[in-house]
PDB file of N, CA and C in Angstrom:
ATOM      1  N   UNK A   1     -40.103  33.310   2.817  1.00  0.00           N
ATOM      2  CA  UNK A   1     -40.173  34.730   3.111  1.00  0.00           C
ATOM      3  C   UNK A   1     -38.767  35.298   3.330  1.00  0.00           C
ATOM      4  N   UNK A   2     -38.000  34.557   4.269  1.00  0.00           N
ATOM      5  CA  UNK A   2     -36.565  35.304   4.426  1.00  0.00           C
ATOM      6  C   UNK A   2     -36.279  35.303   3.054  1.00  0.00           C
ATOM      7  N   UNK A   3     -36.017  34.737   1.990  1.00  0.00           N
ATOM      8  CA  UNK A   3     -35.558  34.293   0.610  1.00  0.00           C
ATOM      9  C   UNK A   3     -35.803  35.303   0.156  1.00  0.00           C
ATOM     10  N   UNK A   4     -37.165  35.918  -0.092  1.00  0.00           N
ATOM     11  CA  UNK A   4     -37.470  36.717  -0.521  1.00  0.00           C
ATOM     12  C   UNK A   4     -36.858  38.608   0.290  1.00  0.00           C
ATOM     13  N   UNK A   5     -36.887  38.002   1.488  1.00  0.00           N
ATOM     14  CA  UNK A   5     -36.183  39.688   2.243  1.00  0.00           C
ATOM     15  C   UNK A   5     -34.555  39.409   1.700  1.00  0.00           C
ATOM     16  N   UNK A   6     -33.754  38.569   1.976  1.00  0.00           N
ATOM     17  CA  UNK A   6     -32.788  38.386   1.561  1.00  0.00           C
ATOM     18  C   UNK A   6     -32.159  38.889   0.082  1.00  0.00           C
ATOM     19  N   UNK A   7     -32.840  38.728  -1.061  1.00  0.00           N
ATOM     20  CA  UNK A   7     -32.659  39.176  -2.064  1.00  0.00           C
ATOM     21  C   UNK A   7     -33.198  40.618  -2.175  1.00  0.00           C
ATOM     22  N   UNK A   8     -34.387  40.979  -1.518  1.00  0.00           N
ATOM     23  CA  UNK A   8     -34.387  42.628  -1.663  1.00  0.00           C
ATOM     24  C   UNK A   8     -33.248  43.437  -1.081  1.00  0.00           C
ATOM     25  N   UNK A   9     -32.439  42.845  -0.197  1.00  0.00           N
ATOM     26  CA  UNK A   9     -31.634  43.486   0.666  1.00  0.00           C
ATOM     27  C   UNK A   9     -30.282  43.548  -0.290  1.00  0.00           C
ATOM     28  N   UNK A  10     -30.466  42.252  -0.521  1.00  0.00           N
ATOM     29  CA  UNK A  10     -28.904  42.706  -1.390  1.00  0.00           C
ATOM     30  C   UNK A  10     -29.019  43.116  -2.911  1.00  0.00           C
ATOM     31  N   UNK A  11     -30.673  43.409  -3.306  1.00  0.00           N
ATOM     32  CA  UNK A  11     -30.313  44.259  -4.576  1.00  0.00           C
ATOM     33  C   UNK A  11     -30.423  45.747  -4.140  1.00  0.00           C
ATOM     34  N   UNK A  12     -30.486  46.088  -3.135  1.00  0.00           N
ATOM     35  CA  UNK A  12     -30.444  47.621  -2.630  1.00  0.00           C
ATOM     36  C   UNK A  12     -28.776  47.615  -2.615  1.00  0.00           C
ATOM     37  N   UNK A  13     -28.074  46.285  -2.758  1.00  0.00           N
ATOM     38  CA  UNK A  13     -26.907  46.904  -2.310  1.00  0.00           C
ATOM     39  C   UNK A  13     -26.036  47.002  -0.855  1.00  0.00           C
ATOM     40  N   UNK A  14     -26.875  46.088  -0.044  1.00  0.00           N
ATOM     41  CA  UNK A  14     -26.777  45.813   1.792  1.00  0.00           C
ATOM     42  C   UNK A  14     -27.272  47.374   2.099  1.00  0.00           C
ATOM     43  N   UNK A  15     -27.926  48.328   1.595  1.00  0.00           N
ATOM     44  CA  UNK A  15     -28.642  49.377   2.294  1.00  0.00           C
ATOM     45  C   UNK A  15     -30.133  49.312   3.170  1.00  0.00           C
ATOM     46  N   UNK A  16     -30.797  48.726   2.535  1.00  0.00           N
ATOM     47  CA  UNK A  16     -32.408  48.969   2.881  1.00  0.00           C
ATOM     48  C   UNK A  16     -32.607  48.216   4.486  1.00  0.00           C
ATOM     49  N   UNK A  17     -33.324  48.746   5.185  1.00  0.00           N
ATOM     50  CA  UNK A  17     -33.787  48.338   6.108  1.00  0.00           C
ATOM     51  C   UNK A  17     -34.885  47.905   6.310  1.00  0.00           C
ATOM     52  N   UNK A  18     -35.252  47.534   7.593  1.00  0.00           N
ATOM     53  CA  UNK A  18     -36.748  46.716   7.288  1.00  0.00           C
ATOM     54  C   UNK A  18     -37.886  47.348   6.538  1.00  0.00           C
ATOM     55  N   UNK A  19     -38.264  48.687   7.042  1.00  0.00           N
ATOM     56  CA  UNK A  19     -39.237  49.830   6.092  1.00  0.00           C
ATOM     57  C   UNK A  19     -39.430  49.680   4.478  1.00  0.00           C
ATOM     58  N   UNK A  20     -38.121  49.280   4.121  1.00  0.00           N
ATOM     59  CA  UNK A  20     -38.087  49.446   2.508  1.00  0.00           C
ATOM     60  C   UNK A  20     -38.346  48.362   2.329  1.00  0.00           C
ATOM     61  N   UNK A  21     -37.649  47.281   2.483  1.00  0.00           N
ATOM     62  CA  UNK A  21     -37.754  45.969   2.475  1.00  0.00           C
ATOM     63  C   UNK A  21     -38.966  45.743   2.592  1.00  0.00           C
ATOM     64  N   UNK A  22     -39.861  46.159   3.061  1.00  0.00           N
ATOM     65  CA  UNK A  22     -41.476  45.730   3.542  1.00  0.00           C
ATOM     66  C   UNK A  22     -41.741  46.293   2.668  1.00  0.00           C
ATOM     67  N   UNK A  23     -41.912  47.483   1.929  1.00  0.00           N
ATOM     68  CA  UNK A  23     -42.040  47.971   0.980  1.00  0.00           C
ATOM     69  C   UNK A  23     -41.677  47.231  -0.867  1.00  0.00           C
ATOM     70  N   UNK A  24     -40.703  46.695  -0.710  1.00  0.00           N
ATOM     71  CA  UNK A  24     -40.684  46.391  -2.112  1.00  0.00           C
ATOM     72  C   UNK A  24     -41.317  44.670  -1.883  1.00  0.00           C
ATOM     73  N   UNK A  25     -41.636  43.943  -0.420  1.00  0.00           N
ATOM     74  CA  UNK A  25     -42.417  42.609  -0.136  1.00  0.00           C
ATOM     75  C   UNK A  25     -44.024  42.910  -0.754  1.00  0.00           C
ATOM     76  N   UNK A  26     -44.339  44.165  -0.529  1.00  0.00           N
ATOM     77  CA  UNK A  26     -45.849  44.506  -0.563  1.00  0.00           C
ATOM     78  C   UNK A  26     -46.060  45.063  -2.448  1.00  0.00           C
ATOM     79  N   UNK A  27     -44.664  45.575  -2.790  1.00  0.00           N
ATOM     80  CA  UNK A  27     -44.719  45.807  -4.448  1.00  0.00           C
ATOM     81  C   UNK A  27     -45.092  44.197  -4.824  1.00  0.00           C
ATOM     82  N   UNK A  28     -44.202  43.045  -4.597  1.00  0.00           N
ATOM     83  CA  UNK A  28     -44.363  41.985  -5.103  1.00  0.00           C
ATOM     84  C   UNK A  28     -45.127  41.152  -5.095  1.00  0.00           C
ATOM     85  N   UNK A  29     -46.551  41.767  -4.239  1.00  0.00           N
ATOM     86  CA  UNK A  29     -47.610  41.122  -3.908  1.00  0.00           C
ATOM     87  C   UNK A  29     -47.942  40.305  -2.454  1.00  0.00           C
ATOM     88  N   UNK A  30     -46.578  40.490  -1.797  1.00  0.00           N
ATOM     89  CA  UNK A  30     -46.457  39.783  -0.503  1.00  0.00           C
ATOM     90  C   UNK A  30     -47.236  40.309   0.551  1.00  0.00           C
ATOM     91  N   UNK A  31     -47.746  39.507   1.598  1.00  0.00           N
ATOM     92  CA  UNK A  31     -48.939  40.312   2.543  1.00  0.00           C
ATOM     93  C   UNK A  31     -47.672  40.066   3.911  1.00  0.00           C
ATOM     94  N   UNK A  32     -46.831  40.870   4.340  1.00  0.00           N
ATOM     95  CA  UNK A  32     -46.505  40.716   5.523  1.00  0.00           C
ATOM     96  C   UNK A  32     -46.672  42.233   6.333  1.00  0.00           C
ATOM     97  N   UNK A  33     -45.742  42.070   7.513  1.00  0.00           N
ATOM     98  CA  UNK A  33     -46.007  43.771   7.968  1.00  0.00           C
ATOM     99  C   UNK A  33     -44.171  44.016   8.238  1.00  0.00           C
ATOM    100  N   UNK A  34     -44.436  45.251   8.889  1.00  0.00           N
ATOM    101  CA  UNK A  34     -43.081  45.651   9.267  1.00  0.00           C
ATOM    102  C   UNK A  34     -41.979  45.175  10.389  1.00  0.00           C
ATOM    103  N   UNK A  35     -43.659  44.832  11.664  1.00  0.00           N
ATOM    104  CA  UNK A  35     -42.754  44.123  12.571  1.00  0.00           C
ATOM    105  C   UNK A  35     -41.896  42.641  12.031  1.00  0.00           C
ATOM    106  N   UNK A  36     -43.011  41.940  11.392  1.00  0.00           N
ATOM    107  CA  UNK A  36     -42.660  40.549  11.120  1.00  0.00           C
ATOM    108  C   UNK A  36     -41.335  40.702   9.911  1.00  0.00           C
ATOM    109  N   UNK A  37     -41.359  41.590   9.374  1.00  0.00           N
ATOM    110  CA  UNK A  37     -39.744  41.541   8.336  1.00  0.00           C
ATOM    111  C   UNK A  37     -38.476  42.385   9.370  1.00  0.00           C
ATOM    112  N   UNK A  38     -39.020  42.758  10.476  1.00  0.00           N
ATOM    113  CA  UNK A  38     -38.211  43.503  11.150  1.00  0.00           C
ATOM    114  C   UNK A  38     -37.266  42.127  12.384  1.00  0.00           C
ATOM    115  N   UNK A  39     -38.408  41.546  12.608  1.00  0.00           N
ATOM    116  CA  UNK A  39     -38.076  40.139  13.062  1.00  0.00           C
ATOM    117  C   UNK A  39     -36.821  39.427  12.417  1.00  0.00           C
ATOM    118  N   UNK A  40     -37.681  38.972  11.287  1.00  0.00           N
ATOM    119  CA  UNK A  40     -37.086  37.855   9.954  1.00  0.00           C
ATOM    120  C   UNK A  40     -35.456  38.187   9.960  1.00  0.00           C
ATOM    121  N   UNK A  41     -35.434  39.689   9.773  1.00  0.00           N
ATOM    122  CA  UNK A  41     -34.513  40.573   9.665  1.00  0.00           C
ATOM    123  C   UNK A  41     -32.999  40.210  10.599  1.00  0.00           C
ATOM    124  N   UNK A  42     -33.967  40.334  11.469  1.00  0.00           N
ATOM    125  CA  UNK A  42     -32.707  40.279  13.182  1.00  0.00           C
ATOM    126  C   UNK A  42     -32.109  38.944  13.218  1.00  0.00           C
ATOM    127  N   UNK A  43     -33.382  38.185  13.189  1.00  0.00           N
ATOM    128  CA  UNK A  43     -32.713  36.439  12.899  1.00  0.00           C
ATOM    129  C   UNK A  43     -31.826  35.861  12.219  1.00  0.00           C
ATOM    130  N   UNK A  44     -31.983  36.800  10.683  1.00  0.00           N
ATOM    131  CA  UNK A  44     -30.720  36.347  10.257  1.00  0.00           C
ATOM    132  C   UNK A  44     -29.695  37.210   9.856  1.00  0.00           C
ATOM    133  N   UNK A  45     -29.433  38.128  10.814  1.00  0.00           N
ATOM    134  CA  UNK A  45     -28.580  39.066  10.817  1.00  0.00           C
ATOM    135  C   UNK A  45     -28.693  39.911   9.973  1.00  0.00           C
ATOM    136  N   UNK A  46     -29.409  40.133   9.378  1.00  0.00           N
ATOM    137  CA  UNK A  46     -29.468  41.437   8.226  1.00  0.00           C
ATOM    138  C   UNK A  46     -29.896  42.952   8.604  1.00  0.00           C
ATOM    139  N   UNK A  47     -28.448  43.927   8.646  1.00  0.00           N
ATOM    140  CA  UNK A  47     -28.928  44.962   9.103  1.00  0.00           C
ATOM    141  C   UNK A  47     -28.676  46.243   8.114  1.00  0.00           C
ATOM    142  N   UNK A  48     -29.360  47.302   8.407  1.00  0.00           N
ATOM    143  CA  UNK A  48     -29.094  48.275   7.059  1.00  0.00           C
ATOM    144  C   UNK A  48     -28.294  48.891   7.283  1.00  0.00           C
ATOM    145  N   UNK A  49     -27.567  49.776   6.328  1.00  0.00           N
ATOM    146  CA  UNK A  49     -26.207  50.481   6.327  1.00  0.00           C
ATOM    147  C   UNK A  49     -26.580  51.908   7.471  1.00  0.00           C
ATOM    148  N   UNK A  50     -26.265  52.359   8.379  1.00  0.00           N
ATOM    149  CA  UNK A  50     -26.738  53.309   8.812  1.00  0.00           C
ATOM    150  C   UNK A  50     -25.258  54.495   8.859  1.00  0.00           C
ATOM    151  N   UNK A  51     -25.926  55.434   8.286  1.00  0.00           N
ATOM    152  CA  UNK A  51     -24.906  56.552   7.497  1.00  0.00           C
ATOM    153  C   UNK A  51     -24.190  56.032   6.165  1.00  0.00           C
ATOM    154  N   UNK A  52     -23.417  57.207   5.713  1.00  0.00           N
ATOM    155  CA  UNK A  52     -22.730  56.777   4.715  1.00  0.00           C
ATOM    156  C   UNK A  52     -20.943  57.225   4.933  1.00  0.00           C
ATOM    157  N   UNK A  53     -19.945  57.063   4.724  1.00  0.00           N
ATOM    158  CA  UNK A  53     -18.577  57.627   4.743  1.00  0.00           C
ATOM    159  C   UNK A  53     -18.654  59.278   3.882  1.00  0.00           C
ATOM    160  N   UNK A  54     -18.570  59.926   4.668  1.00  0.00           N
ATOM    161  CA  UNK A  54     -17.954  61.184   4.020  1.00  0.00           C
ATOM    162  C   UNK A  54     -16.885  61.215   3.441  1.00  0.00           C
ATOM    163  N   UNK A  55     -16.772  62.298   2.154  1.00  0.00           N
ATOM    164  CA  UNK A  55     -15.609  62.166   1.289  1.00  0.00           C
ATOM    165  C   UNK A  55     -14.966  62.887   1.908  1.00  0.00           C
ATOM    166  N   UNK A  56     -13.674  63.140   2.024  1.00  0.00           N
ATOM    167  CA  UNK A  56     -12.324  63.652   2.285  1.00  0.00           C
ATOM    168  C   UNK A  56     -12.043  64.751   1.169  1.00  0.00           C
ATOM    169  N   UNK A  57     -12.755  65.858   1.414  1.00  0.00           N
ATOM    170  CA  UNK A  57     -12.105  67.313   0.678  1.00  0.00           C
ATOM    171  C   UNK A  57     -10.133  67.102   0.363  1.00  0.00           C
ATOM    172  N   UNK A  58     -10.136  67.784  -0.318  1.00  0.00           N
ATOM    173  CA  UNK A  58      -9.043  67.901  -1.097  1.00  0.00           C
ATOM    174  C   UNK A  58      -8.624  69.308  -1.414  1.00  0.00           C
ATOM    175  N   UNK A  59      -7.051  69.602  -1.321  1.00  0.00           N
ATOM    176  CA  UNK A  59      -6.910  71.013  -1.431  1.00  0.00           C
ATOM    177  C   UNK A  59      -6.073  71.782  -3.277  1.00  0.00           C
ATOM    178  N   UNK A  60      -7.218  72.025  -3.417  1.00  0.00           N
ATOM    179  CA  UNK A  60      -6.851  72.151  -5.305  1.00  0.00           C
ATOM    180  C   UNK A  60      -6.701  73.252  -5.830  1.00  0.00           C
ATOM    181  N   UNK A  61      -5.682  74.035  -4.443  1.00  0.00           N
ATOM    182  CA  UNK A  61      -5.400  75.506  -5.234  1.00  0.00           C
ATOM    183  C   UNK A  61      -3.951  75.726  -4.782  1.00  0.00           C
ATOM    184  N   UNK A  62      -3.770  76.623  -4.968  1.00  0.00           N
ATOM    185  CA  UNK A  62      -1.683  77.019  -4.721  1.00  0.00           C
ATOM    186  C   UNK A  62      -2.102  77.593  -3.435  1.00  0.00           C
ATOM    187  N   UNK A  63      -0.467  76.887  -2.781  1.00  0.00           N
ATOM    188  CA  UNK A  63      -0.068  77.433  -1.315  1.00  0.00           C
ATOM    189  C   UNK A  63      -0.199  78.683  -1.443  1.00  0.00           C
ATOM    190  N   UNK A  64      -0.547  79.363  -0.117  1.00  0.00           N
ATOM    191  CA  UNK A  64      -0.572  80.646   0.158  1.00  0.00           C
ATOM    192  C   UNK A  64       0.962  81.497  -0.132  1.00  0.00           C
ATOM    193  N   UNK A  65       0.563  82.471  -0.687  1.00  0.00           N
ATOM    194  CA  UNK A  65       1.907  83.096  -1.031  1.00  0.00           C
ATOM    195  C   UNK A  65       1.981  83.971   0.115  1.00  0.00           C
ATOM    196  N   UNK A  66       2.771  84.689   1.301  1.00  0.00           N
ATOM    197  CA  UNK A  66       2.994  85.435   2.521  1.00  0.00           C
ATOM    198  C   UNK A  66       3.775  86.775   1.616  1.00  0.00           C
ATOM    199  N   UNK A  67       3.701  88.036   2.193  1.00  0.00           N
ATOM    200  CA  UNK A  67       4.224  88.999   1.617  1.00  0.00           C
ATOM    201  C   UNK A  67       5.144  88.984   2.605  1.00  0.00           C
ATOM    202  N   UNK A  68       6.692  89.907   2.395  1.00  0.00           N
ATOM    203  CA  UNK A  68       7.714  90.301   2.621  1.00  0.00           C
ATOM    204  C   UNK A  68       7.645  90.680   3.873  1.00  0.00           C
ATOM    205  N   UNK A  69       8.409  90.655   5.134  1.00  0.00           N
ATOM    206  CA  UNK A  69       8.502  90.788   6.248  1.00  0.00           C
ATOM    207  C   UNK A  69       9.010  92.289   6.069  1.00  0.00           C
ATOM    208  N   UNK A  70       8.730  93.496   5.423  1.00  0.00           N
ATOM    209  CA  UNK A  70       8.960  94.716   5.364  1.00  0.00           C
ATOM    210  C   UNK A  70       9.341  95.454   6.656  1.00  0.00           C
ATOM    211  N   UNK A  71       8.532  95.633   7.476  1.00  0.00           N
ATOM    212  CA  UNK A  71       8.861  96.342   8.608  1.00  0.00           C
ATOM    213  C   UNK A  71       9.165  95.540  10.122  1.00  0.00           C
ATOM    214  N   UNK A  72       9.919  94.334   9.408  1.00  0.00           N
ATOM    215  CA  UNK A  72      10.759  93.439  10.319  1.00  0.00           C
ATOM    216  C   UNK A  72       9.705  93.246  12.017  1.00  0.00           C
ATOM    217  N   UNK A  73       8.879  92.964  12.000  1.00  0.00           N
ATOM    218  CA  UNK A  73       8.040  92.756  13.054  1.00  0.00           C
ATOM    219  C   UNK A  73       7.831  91.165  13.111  1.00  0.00           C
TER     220      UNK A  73
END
């Protein structure tokens, strides 16, 4: 059974957590539940990615141009 959570986990990519993981056990015909892969899970350290890294905006236009100090203020 871990064998089998083990390889769902890392064809998600180290994302899926127990929910999904139980989910693609029950596509493959497997009879378990959520607690018991949630278990399996903890035992052997397998945990899901929680969040993702935000990208870092970028500034892709011309510096501000300032007008003429005209009335010297």
């Amino acid at each position: 059974m871990t064998g089998l959570i083990k390889h769902s986990w890392l064809e998600s990519g180290c994302v899926y957590g127990y929910r999904k993981v139980t989910s693609d056990l029950k596509d493959l015909g497997e009879s378990c539940s959520k607690h018991r892969v949630a278990k399996l899970m903890k035992l052997e350290g397998i945990k899901a990615q929680i969040g993702y890294s935000k990208r870092k905006g970028h500034y892709s236009g011309k510096p501000a141009v300032f007008a003429d100090n005209v009335l010297n203020r």
